[in-house]
PDB file of N, CA and C in Angstrom:
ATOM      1  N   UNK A   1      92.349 114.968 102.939  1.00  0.00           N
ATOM      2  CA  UNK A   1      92.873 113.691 102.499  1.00  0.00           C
ATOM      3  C   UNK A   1      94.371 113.636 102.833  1.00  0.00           C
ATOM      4  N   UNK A   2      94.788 112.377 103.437  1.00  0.00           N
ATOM      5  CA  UNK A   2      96.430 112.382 103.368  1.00  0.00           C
ATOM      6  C   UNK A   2      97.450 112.501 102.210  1.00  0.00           C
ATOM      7  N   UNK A   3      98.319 112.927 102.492  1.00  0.00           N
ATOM      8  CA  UNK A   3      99.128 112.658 101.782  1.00  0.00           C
ATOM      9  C   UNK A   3      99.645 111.394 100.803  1.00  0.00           C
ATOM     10  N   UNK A   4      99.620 110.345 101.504  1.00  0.00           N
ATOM     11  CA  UNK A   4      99.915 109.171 100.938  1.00  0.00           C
ATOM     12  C   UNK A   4      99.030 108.945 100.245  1.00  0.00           C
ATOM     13  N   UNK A   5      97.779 109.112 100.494  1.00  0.00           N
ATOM     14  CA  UNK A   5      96.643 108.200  99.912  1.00  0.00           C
ATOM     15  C   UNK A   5      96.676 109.532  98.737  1.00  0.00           C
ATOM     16  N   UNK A   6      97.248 110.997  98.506  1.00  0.00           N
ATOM     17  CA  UNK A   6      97.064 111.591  97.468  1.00  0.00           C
ATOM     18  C   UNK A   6      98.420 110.967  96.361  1.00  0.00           C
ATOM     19  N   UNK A   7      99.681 110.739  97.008  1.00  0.00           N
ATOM     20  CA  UNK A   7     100.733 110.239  96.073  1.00  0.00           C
ATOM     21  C   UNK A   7      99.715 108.475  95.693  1.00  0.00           C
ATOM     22  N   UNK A   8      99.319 107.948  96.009  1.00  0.00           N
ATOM     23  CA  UNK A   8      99.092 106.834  95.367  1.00  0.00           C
ATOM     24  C   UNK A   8      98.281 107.086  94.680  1.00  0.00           C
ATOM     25  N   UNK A   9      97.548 107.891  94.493  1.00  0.00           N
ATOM     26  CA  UNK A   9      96.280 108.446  93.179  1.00  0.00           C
ATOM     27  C   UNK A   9      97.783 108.761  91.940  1.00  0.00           C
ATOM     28  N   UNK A  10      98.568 109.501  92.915  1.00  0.00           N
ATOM     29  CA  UNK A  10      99.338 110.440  91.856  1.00  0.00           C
ATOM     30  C   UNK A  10     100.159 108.852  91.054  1.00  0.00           C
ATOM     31  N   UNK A  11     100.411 108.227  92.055  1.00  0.00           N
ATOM     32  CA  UNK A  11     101.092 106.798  91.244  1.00  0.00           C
ATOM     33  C   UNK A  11     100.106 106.254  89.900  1.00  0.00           C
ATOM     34  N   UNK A  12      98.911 105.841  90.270  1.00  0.00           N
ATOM     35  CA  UNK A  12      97.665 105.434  89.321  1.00  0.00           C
ATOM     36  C   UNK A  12      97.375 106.599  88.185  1.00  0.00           C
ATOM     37  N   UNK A  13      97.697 107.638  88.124  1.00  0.00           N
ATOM     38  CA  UNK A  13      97.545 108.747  87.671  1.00  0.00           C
ATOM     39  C   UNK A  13      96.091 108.703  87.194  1.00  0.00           C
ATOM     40  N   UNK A  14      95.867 109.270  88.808  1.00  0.00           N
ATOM     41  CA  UNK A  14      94.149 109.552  88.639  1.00  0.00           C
ATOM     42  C   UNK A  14      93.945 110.277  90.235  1.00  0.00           C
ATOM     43  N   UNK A  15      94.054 111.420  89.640  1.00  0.00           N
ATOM     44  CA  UNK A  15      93.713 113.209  89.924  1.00  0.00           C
ATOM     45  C   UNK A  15      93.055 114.146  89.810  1.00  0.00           C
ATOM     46  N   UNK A  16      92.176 114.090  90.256  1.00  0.00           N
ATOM     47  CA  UNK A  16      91.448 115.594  90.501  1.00  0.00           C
ATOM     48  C   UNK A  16      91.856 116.546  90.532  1.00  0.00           C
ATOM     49  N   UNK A  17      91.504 117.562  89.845  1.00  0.00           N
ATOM     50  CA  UNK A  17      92.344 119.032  89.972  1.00  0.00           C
ATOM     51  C   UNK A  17      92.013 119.727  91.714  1.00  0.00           C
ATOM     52  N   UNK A  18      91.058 119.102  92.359  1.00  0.00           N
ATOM     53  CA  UNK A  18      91.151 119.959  93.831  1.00  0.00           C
ATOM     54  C   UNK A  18      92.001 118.479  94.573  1.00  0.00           C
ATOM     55  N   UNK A  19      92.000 117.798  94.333  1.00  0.00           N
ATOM     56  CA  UNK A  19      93.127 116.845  95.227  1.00  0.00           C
ATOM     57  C   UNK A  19      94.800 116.993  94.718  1.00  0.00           C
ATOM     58  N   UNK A  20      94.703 117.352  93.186  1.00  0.00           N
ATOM     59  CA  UNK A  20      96.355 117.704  92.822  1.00  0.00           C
ATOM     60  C   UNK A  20      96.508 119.367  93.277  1.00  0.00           C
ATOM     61  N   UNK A  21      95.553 120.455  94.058  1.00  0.00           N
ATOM     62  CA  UNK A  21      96.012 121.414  94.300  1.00  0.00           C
ATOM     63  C   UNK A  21      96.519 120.876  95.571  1.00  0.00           C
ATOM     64  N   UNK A  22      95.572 120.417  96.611  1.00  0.00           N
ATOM     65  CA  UNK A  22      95.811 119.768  97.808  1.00  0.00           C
ATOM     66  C   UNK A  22      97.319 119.500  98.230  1.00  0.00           C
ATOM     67  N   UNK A  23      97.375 118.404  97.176  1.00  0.00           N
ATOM     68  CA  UNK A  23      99.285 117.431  97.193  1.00  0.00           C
ATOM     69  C   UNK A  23      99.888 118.635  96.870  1.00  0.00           C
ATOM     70  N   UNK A  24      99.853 119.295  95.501  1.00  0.00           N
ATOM     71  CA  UNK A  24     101.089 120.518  95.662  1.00  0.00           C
ATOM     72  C   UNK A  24     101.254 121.661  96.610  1.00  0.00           C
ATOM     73  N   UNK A  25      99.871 121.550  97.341  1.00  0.00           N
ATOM     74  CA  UNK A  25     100.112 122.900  98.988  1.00  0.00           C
ATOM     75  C   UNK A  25     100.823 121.392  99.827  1.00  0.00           C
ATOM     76  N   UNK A  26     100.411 120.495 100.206  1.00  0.00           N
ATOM     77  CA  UNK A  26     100.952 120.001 101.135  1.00  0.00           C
ATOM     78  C   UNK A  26     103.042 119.955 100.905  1.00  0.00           C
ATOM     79  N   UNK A  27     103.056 119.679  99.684  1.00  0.00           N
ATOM     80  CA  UNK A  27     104.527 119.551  99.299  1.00  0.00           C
ATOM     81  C   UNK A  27     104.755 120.626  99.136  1.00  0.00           C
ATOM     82  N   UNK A  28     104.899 122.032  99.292  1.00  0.00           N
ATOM     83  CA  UNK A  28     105.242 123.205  99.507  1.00  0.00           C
ATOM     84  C   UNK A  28     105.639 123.675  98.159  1.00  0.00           C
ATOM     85  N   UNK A  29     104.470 123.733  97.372  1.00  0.00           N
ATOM     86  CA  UNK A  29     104.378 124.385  95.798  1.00  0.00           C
ATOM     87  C   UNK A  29     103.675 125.684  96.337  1.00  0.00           C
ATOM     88  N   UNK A  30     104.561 126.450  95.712  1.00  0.00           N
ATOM     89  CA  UNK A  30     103.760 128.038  95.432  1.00  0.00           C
ATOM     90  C   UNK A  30     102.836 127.991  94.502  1.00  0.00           C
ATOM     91  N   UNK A  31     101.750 129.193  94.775  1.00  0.00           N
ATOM     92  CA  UNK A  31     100.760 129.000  93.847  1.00  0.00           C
ATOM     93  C   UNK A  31     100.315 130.364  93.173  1.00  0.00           C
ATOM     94  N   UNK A  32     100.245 130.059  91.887  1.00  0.00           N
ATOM     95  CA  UNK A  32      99.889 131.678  91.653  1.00  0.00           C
ATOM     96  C   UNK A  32      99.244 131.853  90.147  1.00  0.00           C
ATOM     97  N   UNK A  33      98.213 132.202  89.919  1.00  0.00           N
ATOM     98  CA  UNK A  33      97.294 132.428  88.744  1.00  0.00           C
ATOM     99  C   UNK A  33      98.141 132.903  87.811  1.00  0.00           C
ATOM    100  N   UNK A  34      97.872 131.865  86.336  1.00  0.00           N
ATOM    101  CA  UNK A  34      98.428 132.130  85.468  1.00  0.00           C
ATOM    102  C   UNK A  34      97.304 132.862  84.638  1.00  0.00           C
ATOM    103  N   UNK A  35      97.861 132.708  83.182  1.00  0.00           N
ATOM    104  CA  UNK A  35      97.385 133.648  82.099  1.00  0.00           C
ATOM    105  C   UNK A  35      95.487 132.227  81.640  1.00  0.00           C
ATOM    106  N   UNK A  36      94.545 133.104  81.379  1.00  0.00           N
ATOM    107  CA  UNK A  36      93.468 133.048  81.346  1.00  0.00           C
ATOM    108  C   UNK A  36      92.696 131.730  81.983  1.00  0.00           C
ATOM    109  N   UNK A  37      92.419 130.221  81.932  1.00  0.00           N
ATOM    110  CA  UNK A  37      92.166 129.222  82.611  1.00  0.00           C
ATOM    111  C   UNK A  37      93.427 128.847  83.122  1.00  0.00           C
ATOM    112  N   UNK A  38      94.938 129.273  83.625  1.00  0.00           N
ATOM    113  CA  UNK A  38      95.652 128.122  83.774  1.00  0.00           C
ATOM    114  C   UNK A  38      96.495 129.009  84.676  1.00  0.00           C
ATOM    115  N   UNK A  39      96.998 127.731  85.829  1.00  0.00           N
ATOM    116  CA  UNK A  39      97.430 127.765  87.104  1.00  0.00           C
ATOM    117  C   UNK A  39      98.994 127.974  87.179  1.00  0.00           C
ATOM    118  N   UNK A  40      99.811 128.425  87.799  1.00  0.00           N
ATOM    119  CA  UNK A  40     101.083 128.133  87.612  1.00  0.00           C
ATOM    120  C   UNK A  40     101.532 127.914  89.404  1.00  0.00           C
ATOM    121  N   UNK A  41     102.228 126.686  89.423  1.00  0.00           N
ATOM    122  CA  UNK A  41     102.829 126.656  90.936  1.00  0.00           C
ATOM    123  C   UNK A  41     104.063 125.640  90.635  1.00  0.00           C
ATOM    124  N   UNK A  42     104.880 126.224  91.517  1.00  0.00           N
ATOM    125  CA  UNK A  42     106.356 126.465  91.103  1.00  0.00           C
ATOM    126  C   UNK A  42     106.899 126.186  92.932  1.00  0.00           C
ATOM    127  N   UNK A  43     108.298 125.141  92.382  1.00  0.00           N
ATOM    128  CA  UNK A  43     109.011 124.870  93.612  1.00  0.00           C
ATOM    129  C   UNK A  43     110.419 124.804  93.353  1.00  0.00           C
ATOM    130  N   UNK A  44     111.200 125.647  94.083  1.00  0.00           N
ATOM    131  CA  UNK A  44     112.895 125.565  93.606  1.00  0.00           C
ATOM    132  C   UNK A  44     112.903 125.708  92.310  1.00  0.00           C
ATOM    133  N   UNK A  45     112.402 126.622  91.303  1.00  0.00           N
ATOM    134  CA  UNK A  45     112.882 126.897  90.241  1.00  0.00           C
ATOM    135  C   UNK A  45     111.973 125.602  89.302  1.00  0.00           C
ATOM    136  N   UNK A  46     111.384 124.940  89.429  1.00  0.00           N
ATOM    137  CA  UNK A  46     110.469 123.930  88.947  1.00  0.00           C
ATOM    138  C   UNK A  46     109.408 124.612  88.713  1.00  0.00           C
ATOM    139  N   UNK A  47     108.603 124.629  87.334  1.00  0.00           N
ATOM    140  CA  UNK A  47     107.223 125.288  87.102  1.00  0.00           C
ATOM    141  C   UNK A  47     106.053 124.386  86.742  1.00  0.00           C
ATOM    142  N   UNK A  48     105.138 124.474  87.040  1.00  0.00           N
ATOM    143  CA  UNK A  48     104.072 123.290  86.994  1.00  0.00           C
ATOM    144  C   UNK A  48     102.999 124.066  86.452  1.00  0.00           C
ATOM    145  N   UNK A  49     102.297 123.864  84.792  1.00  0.00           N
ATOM    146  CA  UNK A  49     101.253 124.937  84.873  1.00  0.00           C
ATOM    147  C   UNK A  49      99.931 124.052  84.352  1.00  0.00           C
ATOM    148  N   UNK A  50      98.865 124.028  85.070  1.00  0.00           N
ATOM    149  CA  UNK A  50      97.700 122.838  85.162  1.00  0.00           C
ATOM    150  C   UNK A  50      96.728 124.027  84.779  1.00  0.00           C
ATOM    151  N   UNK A  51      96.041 123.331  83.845  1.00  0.00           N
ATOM    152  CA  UNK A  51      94.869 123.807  83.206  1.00  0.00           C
ATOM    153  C   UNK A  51      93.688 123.734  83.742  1.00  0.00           C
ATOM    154  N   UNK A  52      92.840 124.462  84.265  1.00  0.00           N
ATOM    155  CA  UNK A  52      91.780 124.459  84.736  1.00  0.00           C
ATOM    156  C   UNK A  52      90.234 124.172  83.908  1.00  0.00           C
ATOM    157  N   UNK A  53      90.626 123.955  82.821  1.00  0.00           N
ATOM    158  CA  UNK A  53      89.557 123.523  82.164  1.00  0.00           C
ATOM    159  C   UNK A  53      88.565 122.599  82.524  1.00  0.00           C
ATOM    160  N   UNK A  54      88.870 121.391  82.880  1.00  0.00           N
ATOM    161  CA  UNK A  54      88.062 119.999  83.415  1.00  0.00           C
ATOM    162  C   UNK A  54      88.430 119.738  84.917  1.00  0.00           C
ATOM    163  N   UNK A  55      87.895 119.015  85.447  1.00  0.00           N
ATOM    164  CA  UNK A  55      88.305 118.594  86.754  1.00  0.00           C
ATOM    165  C   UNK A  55      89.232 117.458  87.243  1.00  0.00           C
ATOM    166  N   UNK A  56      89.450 117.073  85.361  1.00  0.00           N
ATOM    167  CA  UNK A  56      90.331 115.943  85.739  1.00  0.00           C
ATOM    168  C   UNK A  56      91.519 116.086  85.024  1.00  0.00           C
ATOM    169  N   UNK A  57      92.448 116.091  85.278  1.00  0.00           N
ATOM    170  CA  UNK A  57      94.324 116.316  85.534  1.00  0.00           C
ATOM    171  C   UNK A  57      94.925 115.605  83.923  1.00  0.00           C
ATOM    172  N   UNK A  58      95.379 116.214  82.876  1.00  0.00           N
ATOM    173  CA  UNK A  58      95.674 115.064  82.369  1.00  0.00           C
ATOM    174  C   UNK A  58      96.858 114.519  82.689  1.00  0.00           C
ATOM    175  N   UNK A  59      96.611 113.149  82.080  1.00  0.00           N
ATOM    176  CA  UNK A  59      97.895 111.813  82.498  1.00  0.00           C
ATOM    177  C   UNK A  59      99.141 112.873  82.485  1.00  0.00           C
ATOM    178  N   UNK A  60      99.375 113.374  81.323  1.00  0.00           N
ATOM    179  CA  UNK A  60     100.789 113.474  80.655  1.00  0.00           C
ATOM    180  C   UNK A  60     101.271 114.904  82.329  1.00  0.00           C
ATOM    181  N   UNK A  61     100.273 115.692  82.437  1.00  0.00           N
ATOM    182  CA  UNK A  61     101.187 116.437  83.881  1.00  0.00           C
ATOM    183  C   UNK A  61     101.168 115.884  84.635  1.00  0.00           C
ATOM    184  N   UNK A  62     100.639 114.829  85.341  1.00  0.00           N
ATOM    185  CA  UNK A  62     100.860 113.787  86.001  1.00  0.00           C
ATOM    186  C   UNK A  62     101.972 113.324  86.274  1.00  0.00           C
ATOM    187  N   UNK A  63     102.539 112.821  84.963  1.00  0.00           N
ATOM    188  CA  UNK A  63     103.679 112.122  84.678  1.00  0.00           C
ATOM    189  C   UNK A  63     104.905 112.931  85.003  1.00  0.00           C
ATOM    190  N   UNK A  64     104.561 114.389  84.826  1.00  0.00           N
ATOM    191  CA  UNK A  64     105.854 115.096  84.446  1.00  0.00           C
ATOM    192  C   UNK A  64     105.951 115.516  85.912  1.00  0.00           C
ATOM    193  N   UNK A  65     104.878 115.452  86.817  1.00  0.00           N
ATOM    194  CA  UNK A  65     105.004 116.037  88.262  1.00  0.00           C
ATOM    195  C   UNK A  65     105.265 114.439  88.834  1.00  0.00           C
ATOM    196  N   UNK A  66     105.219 113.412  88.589  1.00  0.00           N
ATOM    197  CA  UNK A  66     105.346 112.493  89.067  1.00  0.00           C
ATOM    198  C   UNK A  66     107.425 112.413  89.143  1.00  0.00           C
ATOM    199  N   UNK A  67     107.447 112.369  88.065  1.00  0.00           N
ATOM    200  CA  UNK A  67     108.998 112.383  87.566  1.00  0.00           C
ATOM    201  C   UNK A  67     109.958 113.012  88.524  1.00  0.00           C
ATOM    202  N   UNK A  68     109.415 114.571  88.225  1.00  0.00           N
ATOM    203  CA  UNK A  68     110.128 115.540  89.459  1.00  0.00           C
ATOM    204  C   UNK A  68     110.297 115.403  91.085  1.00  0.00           C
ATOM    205  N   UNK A  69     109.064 114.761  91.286  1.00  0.00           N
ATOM    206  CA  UNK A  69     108.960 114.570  92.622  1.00  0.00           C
ATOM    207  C   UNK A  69     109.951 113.027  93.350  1.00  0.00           C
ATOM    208  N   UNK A  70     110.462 112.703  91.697  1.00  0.00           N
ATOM    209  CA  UNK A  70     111.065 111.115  91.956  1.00  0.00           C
ATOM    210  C   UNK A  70     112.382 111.719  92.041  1.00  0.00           C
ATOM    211  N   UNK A  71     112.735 112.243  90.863  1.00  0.00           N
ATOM    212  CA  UNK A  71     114.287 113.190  90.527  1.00  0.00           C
ATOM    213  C   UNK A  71     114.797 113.959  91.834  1.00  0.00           C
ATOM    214  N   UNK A  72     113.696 114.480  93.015  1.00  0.00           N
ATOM    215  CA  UNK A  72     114.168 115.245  93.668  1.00  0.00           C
ATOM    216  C   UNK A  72     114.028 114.932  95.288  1.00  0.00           C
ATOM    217  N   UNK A  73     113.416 113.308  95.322  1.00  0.00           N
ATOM    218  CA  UNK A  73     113.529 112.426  96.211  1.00  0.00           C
ATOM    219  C   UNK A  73     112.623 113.310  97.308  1.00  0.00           C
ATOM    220  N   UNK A  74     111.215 113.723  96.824  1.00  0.00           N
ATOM    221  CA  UNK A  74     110.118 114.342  97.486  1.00  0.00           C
ATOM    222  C   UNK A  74     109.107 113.353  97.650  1.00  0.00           C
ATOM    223  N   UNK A  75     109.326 112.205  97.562  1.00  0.00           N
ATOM    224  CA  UNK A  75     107.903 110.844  97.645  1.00  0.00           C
ATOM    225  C   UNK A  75     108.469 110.271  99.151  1.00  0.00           C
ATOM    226  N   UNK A  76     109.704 110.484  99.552  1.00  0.00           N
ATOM    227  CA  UNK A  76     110.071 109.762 101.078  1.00  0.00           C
ATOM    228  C   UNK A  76     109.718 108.353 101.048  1.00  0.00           C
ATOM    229  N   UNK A  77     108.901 107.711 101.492  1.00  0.00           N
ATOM    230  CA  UNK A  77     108.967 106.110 102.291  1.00  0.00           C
ATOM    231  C   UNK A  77     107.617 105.833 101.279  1.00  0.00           C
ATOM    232  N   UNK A  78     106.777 106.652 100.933  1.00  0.00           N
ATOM    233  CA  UNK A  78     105.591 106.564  99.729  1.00  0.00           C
ATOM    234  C   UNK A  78     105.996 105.838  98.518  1.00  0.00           C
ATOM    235  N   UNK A  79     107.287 106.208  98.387  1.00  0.00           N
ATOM    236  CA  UNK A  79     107.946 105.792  97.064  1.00  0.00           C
ATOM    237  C   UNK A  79     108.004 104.066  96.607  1.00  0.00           C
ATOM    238  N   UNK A  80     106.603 103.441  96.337  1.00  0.00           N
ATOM    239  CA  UNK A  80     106.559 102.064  96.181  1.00  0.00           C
ATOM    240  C   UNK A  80     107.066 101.652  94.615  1.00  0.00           C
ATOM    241  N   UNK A  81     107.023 102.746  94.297  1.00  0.00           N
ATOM    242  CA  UNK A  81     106.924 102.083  92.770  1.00  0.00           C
ATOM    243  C   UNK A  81     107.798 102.243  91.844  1.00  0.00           C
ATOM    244  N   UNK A  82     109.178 103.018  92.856  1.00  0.00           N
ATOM    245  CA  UNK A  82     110.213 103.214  91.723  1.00  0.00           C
ATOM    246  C   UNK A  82     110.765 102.252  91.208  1.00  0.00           C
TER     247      UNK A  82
END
């Protein structure tokens, strides 16, 4: 899936946990198994830790990966909705 068409899910905040691993390899998030269901991937000192429980993302990390990626001017020309 592209990129764009994954930031505009990420805009709607509606994410799949294998399409939000997708967007954070394409945007150059490290990735690395956290402590028992939960993920940790981390960029420039930024930590992101997504729960593997369900397949679907909740809103609220959404929001908080949405934010960062606005704060640190990582959405480029995608950026419709600031």
């Amino acid at each position: 899936m592209k990129v764009d068409k994954l930031i505009s899910k990420l805009f709607a905040l509606n994410l799949k946990k294998k399409e939000l691993n997708t967007l954070l390899n394409r945007l150059g998030f490290s990735y690395r198994k956290g402590k028992g269901s939960h993920e940790v991937w981390s960029k420039e000192g930024y930590i992101l830790t997504v729960s593997t429980h369900n397949k679907e993302v909740p809103r609220y990390i959404l929001k908080e990966l949405l934010g960062y990626l606005r704060e640190r001017d990582l959405l480029g020309e995608s950026d419709e909705k600031k």
